[in-house]
Protein backbone atom coordinates (compact mmCIF):
# COMPACT_ATOMS: atom_id res chain seq x y z
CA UNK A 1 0.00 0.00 0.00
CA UNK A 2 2.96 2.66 0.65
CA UNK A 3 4.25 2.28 -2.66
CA UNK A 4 0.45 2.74 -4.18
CA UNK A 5 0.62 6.02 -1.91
CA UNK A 6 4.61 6.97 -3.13
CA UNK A 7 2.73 6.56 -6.86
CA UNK A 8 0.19 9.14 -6.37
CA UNK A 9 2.62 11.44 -4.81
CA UNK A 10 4.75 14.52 -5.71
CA UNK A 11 7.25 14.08 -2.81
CA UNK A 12 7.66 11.66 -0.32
CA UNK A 13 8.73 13.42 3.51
CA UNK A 14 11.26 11.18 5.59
CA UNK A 15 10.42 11.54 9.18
CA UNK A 16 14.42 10.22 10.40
CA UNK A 17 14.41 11.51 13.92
CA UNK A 18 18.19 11.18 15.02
CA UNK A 19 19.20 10.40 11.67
CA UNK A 20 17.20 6.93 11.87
CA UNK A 21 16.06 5.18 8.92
CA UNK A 22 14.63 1.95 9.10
CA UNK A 23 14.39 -1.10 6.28
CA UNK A 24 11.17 -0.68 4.97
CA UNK A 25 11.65 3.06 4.64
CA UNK A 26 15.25 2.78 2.92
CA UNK A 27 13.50 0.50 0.31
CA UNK A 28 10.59 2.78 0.01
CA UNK A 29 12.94 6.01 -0.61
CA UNK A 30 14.80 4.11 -3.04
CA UNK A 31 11.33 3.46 -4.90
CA UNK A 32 10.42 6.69 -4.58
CA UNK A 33 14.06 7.81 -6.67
CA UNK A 34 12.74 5.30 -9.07
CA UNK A 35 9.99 7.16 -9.93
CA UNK A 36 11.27 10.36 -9.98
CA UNK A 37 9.92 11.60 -6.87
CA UNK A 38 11.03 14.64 -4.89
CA UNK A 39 12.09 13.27 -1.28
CA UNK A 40 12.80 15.42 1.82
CA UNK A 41 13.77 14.52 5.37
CA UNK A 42 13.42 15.94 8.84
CA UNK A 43 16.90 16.21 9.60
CA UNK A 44 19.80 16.38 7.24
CA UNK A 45 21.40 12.84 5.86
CA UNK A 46 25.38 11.76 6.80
C-alpha cells in the first residue's frame, strides 16, 4: 500500500528523527528515486 501512496505522490517526507532510517523506509525512498519523486527529510542525511 505505501508504494500505491509513493505513486500518487509529488514528494515523499522522511520523518528520520536522530538520523534513523529503518528497512522498509530505505527501500521505500529508493522506490520513490525510481519514480522520480522529490524526497525530503526531517533532519539532514550523513
Amino acid at each position: 500500500m505505501h508504494k500505491q501512496k509513493i505513486d500518487m505522490s509529488d514528494e515523499i517526507y522522511v520523518i528520520n528523527i536522530g538520523g534513523y532510517i529503518g528497512e522498509s523506509t530505505k527501500t521505500e525512498i529508493e522506490y520513490a528515486k525510481t519514480k522520480g519523486k522529490k524526497i525530503s527529510y526531517i533532519e539532514s542525511i550523513k
